[in-house]
N, C-alpha and C. Protein backbone atom coordinates (compact mmCIF):
# COMPACT_ATOMS: atom_id res chain seq x y z
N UNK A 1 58.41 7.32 65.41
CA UNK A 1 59.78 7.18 64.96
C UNK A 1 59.85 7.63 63.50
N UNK A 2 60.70 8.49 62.76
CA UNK A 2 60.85 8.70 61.74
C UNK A 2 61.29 8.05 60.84
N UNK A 3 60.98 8.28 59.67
CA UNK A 3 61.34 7.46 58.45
C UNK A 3 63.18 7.48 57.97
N UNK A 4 63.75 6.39 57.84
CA UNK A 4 65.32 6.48 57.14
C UNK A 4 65.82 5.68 56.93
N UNK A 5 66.86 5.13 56.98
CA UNK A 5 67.79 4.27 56.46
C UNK A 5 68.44 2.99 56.73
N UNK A 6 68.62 2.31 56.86
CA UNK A 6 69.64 1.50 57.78
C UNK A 6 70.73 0.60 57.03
N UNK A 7 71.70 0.47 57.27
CA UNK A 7 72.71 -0.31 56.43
C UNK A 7 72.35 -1.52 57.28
N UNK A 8 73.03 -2.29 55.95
CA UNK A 8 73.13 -4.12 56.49
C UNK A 8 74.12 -4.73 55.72
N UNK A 9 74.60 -5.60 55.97
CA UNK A 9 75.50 -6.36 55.62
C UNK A 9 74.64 -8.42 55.24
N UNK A 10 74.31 -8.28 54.24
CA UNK A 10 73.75 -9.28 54.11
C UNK A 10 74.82 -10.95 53.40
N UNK A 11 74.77 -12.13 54.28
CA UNK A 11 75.58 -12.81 53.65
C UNK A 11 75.15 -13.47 52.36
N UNK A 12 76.59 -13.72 51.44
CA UNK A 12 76.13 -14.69 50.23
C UNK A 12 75.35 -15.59 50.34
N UNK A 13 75.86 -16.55 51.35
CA UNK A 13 75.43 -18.01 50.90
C UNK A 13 76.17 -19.04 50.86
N UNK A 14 77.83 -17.94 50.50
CA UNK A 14 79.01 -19.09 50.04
C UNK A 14 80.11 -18.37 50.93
N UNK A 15 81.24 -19.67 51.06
CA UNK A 15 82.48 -18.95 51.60
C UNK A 15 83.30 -19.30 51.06
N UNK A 16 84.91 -18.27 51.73
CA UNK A 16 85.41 -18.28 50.79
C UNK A 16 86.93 -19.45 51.83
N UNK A 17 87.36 -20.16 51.17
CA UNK A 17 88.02 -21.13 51.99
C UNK A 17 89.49 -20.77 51.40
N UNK A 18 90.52 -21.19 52.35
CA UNK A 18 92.25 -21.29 52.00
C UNK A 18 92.50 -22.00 50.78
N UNK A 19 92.89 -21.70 49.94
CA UNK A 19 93.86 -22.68 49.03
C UNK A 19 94.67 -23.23 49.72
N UNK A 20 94.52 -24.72 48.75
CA UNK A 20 94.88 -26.03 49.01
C UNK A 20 96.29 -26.41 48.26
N UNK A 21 97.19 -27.27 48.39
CA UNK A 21 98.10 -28.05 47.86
C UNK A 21 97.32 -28.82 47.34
N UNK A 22 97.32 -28.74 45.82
CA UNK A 22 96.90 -29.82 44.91
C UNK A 22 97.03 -31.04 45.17
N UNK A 23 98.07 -31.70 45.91
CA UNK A 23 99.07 -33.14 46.29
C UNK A 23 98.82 -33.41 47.31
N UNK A 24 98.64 -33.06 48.19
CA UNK A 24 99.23 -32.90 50.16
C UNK A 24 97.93 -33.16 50.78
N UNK A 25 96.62 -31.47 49.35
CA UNK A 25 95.75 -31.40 50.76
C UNK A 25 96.01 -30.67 51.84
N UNK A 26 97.04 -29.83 52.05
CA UNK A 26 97.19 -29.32 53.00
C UNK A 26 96.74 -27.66 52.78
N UNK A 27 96.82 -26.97 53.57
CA UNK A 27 96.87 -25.51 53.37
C UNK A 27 97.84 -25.02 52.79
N UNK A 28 98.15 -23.91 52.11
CA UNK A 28 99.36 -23.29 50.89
C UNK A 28 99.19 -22.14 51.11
N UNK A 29 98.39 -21.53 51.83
CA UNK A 29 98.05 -19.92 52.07
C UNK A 29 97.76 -19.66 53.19
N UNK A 30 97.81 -18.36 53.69
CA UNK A 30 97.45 -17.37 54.64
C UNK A 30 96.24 -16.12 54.40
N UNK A 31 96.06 -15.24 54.64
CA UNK A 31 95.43 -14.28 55.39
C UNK A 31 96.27 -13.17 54.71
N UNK A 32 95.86 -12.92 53.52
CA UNK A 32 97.22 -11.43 52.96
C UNK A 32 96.86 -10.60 54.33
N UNK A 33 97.96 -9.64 54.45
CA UNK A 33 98.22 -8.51 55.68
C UNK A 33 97.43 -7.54 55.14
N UNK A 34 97.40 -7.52 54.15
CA UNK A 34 95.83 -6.03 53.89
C UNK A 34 94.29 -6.74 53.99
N UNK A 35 94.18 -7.67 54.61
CA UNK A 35 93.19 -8.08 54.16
C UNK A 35 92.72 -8.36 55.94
N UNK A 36 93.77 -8.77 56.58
CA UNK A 36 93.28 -9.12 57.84
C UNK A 36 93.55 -7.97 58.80
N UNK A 37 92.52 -8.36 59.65
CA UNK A 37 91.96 -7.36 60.26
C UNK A 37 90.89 -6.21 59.59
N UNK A 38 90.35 -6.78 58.54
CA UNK A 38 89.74 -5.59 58.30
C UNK A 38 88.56 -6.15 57.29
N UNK A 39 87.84 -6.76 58.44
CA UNK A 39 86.13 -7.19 58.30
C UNK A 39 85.47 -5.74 57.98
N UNK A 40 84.45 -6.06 57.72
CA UNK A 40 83.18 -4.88 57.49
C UNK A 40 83.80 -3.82 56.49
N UNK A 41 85.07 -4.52 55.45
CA UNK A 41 85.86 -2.80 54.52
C UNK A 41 85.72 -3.90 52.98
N UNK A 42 85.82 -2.99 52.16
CA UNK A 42 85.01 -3.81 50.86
C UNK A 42 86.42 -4.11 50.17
N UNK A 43 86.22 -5.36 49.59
CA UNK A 43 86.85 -5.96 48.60
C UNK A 43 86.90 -5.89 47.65
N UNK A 44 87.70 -5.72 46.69
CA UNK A 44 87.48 -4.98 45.54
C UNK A 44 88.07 -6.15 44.43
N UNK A 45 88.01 -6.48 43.04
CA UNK A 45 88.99 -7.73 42.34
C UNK A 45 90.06 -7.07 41.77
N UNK A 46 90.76 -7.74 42.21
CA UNK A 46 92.23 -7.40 41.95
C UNK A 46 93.05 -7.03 43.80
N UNK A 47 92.20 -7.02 44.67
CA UNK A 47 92.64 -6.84 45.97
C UNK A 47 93.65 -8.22 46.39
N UNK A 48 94.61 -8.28 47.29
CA UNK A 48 95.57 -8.98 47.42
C UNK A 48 94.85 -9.76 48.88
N UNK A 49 94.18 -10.81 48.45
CA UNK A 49 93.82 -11.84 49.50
C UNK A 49 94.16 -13.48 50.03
N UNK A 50 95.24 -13.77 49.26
CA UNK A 50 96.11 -14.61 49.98
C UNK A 50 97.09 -14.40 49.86
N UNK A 51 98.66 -14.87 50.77
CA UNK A 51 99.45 -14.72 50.60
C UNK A 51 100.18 -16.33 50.80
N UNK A 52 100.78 -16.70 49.27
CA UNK A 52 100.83 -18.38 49.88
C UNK A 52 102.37 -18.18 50.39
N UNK A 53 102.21 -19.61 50.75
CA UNK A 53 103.80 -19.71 51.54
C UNK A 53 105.06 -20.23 50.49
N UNK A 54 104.64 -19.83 49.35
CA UNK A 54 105.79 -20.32 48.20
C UNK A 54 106.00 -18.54 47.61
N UNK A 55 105.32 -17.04 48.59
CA UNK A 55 105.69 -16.28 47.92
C UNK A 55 104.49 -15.74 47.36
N UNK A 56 103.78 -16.63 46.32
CA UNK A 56 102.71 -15.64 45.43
C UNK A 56 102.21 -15.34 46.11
N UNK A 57 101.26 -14.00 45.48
CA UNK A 57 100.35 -13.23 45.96
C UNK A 57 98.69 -13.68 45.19
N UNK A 58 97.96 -14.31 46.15
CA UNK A 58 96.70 -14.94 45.18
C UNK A 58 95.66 -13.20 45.42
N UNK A 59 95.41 -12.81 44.39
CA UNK A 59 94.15 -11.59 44.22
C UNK A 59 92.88 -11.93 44.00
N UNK A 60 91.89 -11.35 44.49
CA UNK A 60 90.08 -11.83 44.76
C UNK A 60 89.78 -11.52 43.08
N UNK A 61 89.26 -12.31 42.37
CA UNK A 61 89.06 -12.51 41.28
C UNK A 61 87.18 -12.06 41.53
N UNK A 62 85.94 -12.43 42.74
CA UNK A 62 84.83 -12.09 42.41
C UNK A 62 84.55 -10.77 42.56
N UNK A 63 83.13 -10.71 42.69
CA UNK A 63 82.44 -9.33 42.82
C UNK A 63 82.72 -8.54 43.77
N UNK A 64 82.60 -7.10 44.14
CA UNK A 64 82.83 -6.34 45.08
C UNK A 64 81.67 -7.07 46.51
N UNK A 65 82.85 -7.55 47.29
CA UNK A 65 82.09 -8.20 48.57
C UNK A 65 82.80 -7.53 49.87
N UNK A 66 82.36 -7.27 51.22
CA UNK A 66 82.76 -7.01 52.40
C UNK A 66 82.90 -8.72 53.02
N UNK A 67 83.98 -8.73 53.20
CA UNK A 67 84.28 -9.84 54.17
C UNK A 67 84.24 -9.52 55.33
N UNK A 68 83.60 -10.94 56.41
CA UNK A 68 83.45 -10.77 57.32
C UNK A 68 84.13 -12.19 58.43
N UNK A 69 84.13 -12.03 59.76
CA UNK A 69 84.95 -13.25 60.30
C UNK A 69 86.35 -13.44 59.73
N UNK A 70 86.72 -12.54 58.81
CA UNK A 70 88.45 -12.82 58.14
C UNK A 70 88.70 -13.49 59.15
N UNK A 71 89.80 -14.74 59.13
CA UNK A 71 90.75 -15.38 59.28
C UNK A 71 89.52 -15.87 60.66
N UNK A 72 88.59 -16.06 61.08
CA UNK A 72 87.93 -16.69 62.36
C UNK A 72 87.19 -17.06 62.21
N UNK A 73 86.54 -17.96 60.81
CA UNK A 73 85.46 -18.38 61.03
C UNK A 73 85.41 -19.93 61.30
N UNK A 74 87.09 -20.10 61.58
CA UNK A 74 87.14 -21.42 62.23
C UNK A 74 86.35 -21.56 63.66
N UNK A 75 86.11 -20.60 64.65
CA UNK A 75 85.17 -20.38 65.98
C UNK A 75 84.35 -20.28 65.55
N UNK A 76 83.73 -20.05 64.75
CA UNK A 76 82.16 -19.76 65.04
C UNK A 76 81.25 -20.27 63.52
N UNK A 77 81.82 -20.91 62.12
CA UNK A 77 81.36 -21.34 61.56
C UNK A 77 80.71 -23.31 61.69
N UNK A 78 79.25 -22.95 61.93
CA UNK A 78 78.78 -24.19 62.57
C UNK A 78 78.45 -25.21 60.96
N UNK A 79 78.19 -26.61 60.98
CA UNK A 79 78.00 -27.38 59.59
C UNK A 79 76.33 -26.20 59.24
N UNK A 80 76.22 -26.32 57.95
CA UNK A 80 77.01 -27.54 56.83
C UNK A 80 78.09 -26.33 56.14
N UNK A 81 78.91 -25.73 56.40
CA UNK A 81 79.92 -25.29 55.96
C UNK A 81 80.87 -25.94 55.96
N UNK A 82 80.86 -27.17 56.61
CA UNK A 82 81.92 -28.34 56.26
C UNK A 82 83.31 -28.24 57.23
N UNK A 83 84.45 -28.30 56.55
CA UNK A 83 85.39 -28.33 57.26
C UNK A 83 85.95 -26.74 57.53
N UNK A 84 85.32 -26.02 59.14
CA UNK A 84 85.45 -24.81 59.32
C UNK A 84 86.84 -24.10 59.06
N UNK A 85 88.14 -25.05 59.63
CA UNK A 85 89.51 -24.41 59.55
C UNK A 85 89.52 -24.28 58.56
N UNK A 86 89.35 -24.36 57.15
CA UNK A 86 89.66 -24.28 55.81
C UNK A 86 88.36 -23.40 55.32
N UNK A 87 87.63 -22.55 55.94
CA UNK A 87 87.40 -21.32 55.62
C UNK A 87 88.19 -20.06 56.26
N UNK A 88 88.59 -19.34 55.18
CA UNK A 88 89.07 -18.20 55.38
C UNK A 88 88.23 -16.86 55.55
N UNK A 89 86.90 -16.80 55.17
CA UNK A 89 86.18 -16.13 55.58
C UNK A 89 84.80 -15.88 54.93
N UNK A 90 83.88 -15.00 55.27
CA UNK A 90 81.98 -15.18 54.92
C UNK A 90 82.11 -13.80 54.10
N UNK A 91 81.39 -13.62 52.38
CA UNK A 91 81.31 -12.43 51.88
C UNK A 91 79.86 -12.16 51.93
N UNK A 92 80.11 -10.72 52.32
CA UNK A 92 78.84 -10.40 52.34
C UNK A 92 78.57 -8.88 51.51
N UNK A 93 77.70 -8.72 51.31
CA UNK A 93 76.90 -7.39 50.36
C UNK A 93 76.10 -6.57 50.96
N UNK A 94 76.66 -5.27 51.18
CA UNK A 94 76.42 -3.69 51.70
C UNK A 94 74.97 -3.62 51.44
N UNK A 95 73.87 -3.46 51.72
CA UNK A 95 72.73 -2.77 51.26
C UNK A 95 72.15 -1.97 52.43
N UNK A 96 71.44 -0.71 51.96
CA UNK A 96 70.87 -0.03 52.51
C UNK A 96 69.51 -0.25 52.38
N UNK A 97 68.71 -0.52 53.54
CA UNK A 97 67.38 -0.58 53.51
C UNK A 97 65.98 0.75 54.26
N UNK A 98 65.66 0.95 53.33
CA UNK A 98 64.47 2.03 53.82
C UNK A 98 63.70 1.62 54.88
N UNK A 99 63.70 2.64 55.97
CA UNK A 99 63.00 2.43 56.79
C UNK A 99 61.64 3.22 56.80
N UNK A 100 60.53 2.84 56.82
CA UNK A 100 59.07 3.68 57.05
C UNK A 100 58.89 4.24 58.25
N UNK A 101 58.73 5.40 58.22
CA UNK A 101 58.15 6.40 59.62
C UNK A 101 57.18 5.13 60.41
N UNK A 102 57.06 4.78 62.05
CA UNK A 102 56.44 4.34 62.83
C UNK A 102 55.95 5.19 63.46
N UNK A 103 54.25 5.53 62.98
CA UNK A 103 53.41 6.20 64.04
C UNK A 103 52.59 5.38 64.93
N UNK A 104 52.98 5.80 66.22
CA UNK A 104 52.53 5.34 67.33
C UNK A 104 51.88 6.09 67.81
């Protein structure tokens, strides 16, 4: 097998959860419309990733991350991530890893 490349998508560690009502506790945001549907495409700061229900527009303030599970990681995020509905989604980081020629 020849020597090359392979992309990966490796996760943080951390997620990234809905904003909260300071008072309530409740949820105050959504899923901005550029943002959902579109796992595995990179995030950039200043990108428009919540949209609360009073109107503002909340923008990704960290590092360039690919989100993944947008808006679903209520199915399939198991503990200790805690309370799953109140993640909005898993960031993860692009790397390309070298692959070594396999002589067989």
């Amino acid at each position: 097998m020849p020597a090359g490349e392979l992309e990966v998508f490796r996760f943080t560690g951390e997620v990234v959860r809905f904003p909260e009502d300071e008072e309530t506790g409740e949820l105050s945001a959504m899923i901005h419309d550029s943002l959902q549907d579109a796992d595995w495409q990179l995030l950039s700061p200043g990108a428009p990733v919540f949209q609360c229900f009073n109107g503002e527009v909340i923008l990704w303030e960290g590092e360039e991350v690919y989100p993944v599970f947008v808006n679903e990681v209520a199915y399939i995020a198991p503990p200790p991530l805690g309370n799953s509905r109140r993640v909005a989604f898993l960031p993860c980081r692009r790397e390309v890893l070298v692959v070594p020629a396999l002589n067989c």
